[in-house]
N, C-alpha and C. Protein backbone atom coordinates (compact mmCIF):
# COMPACT_ATOMS: atom_id res chain seq x y z
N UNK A 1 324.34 169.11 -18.29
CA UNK A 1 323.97 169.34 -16.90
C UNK A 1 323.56 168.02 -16.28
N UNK A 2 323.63 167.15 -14.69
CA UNK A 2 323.97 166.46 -14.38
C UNK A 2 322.20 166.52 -14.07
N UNK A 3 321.41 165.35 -13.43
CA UNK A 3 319.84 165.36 -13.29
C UNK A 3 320.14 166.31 -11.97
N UNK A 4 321.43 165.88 -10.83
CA UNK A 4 321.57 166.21 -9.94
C UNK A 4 321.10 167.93 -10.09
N UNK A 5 321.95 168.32 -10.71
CA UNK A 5 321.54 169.91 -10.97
C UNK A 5 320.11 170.62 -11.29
N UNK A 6 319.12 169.74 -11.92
CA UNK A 6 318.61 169.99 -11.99
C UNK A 6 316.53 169.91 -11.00
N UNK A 7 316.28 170.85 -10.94
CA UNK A 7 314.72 170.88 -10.20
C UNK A 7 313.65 169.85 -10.81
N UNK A 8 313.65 170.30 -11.47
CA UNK A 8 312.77 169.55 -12.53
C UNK A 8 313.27 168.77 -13.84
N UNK A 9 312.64 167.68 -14.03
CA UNK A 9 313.02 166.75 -15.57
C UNK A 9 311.81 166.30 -15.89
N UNK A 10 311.63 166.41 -17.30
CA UNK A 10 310.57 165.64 -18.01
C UNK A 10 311.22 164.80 -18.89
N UNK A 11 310.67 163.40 -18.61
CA UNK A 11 311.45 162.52 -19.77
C UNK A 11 310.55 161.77 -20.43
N UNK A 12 310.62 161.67 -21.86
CA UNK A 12 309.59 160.83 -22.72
C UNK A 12 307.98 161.30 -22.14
N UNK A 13 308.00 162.27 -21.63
CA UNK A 13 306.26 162.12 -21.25
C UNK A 13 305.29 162.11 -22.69
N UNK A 14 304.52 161.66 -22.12
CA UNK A 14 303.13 161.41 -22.94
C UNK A 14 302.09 161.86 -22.44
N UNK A 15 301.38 162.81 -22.71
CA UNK A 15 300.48 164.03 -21.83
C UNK A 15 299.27 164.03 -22.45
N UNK A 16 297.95 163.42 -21.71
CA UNK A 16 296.66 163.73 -22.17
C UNK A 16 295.51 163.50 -21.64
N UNK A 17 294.28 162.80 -22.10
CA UNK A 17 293.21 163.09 -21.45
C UNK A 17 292.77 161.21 -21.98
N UNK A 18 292.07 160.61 -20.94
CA UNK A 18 291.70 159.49 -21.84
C UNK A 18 291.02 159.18 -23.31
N UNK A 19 291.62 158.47 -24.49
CA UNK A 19 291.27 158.34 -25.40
C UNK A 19 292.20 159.69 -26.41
N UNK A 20 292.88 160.59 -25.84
CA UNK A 20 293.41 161.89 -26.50
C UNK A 20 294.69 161.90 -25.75
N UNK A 21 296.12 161.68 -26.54
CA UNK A 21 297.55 162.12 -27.02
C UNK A 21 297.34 163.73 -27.09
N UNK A 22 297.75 164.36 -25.87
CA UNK A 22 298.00 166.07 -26.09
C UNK A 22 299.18 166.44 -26.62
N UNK A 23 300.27 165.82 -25.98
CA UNK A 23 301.87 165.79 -25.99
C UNK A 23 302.80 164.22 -26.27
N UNK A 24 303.45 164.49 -27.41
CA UNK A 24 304.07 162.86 -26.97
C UNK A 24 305.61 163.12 -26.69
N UNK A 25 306.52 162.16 -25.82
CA UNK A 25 307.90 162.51 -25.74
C UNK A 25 308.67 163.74 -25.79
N UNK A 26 307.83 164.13 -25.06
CA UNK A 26 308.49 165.64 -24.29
C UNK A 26 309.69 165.47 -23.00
N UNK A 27 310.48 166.56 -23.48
CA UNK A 27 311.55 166.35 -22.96
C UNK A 27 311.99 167.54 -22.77
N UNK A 28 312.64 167.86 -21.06
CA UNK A 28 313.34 169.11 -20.83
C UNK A 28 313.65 168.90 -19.25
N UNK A 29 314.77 169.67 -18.96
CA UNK A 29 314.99 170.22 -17.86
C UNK A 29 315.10 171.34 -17.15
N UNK A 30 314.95 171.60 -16.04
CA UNK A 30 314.53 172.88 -15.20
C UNK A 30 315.83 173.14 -14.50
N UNK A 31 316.91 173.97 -14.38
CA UNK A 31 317.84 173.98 -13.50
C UNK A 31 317.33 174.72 -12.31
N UNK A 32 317.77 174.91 -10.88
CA UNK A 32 317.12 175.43 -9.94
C UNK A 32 317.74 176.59 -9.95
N UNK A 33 316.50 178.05 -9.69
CA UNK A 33 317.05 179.17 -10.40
C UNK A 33 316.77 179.52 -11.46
N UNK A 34 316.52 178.85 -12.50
CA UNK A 34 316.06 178.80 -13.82
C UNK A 34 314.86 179.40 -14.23
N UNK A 35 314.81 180.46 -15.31
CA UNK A 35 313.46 180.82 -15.33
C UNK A 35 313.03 180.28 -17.01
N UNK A 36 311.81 179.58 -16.66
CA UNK A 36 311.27 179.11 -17.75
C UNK A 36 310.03 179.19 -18.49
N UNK A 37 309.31 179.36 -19.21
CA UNK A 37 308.34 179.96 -19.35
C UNK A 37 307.93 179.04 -20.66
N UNK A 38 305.99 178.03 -20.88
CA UNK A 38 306.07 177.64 -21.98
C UNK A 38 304.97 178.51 -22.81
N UNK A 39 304.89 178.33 -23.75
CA UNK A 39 304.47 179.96 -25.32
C UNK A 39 303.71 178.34 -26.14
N UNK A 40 303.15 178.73 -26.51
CA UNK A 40 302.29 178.26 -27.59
C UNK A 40 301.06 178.60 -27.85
N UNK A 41 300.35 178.86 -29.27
CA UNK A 41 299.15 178.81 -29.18
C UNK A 41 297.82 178.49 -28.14
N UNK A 42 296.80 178.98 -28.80
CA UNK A 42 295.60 178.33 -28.03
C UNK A 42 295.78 176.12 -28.50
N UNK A 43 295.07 175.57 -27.36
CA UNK A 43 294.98 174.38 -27.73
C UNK A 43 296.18 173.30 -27.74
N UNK A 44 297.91 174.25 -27.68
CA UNK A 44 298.71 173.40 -27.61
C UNK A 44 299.20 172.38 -27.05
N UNK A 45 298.51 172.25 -25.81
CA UNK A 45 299.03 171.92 -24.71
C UNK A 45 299.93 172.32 -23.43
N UNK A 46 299.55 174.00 -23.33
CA UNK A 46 300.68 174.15 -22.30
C UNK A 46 299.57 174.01 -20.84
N UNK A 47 298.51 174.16 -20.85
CA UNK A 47 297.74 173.70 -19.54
C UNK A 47 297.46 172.16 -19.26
N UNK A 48 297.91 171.24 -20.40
CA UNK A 48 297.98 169.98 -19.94
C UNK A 48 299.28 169.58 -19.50
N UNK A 49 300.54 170.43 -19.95
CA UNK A 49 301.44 170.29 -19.34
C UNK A 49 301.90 170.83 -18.27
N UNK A 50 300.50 171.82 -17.81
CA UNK A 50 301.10 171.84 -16.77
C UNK A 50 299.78 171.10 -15.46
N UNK A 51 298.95 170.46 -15.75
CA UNK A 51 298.47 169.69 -14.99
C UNK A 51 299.59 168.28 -14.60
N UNK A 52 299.91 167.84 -15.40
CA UNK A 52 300.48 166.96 -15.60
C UNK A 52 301.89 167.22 -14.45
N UNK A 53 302.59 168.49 -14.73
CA UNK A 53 303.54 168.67 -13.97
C UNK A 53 303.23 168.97 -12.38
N UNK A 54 301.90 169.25 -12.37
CA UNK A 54 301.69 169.34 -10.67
C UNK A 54 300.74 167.98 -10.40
N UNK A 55 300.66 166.87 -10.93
CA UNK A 55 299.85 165.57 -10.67
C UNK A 55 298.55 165.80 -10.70
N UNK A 56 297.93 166.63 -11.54
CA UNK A 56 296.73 166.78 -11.85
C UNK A 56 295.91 165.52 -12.31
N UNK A 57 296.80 165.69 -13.53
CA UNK A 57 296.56 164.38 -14.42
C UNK A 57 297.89 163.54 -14.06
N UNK A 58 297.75 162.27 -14.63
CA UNK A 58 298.77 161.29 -14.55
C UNK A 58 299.55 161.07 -15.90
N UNK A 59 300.64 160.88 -16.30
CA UNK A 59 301.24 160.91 -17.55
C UNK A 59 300.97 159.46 -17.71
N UNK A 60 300.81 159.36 -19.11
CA UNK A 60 299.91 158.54 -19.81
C UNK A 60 301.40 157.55 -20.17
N UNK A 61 302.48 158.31 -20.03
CA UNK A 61 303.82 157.76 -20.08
C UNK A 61 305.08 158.43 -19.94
N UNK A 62 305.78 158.13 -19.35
CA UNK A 62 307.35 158.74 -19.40
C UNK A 62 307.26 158.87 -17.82
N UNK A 63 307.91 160.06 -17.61
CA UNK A 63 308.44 159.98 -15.91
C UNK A 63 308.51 162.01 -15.85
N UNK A 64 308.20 162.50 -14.71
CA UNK A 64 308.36 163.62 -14.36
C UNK A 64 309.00 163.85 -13.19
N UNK A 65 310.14 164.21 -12.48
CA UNK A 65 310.78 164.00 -11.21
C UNK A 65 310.68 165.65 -10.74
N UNK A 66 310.36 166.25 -9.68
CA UNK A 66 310.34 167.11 -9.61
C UNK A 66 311.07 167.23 -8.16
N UNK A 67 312.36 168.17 -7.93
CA UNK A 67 313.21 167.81 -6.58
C UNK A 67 313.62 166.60 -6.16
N UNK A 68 313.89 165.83 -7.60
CA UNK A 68 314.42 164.35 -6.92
C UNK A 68 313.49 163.73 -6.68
N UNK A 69 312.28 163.76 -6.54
CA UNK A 69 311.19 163.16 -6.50
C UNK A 69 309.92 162.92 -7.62
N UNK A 70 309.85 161.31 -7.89
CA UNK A 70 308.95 161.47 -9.20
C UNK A 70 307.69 161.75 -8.75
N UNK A 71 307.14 162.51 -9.92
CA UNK A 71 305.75 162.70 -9.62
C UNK A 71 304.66 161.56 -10.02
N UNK A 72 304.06 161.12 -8.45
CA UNK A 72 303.06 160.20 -8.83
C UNK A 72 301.91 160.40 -7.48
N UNK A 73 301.45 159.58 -7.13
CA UNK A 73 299.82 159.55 -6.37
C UNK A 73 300.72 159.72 -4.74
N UNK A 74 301.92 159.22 -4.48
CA UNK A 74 302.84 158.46 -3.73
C UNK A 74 303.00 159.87 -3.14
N UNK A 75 303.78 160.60 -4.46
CA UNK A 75 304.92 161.24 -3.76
C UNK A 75 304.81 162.84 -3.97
N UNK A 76 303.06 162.94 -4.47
CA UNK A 76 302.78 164.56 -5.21
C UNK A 76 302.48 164.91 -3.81
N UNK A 77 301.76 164.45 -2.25
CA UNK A 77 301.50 165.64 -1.29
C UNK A 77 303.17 166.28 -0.81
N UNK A 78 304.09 165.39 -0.77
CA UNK A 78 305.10 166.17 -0.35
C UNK A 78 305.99 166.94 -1.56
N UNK A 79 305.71 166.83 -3.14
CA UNK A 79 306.15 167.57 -3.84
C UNK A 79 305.62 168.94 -3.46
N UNK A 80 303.73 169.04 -3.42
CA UNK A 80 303.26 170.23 -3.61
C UNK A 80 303.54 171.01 -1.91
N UNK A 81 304.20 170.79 -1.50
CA UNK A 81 304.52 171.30 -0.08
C UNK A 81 305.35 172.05 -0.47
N UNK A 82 306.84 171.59 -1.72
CA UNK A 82 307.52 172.57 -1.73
C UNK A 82 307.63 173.49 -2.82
N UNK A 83 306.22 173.41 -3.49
CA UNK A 83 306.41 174.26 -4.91
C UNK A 83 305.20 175.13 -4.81
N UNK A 84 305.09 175.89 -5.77
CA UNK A 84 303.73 177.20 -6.09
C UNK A 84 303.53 177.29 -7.36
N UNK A 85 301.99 177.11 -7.56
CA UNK A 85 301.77 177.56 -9.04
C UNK A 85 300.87 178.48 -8.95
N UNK A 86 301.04 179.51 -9.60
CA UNK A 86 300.13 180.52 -9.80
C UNK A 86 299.32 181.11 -11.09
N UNK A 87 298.23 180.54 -11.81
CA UNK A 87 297.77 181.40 -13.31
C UNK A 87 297.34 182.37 -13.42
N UNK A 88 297.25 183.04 -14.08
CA UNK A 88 296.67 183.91 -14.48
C UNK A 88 295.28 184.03 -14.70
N UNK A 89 294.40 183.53 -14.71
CA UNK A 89 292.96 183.18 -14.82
C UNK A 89 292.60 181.78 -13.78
N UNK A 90 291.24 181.70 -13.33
CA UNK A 90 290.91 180.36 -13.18
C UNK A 90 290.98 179.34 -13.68
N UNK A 91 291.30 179.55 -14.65
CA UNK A 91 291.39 178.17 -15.86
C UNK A 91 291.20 176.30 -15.45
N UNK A 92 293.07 176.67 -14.89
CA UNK A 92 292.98 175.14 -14.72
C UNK A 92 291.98 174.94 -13.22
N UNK A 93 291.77 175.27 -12.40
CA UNK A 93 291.08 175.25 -11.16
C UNK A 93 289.47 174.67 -11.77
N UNK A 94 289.06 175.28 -12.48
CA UNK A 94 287.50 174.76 -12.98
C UNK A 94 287.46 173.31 -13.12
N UNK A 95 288.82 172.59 -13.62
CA UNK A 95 288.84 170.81 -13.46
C UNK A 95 289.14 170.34 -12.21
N UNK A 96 289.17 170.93 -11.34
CA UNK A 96 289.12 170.42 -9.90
C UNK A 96 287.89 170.39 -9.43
């Protein structure tokens, strides 16, 4: 699949908290339309990946492009204009 095709890309990220590696070289793509869903244990990292994917946190390395647009300090107010996240609990909201 071409990047063109796709919504979302994670490339090489490196996902964590200062001094703490959550995720290293993660890699995937989102086609638009696509339903995706991430599963892991408690502790795995799927709420750092997904801070990370809405510019919560900053990736510690690699690149996240979301609509053709990478995610950084720059370019996250007009990403989050065109996306929605919704959890299931308060969770991630308590680090805001």
């Amino acid at each position: 699949m071409s990047e063109s095709e796709n919504i979302i890309s994670v490339e090489h990220l490196d996902a964590g908290y200062p001094g703490v590696r959550v995720l290293q070289n993660v890699n995937f793509d989102i086609a638009k339309g696509e339903v995706f869903a991430l599963l892991g244990g408690s502790g795995c990292g799927k709420s750092t990946m997904m801070k990370h994917l809405i510019g919560l946190n900053p990736a510690l390395a690699g690149k996240i492009t979301i609509d053709g647009l990478v995610m950084n300090e720059v370019n996250r107010p007009q990403i989050l204009r065109r996306i929605g996240v919704m959890y299931q609990s308060g969770a991630l909201f308590g680090s805001m």
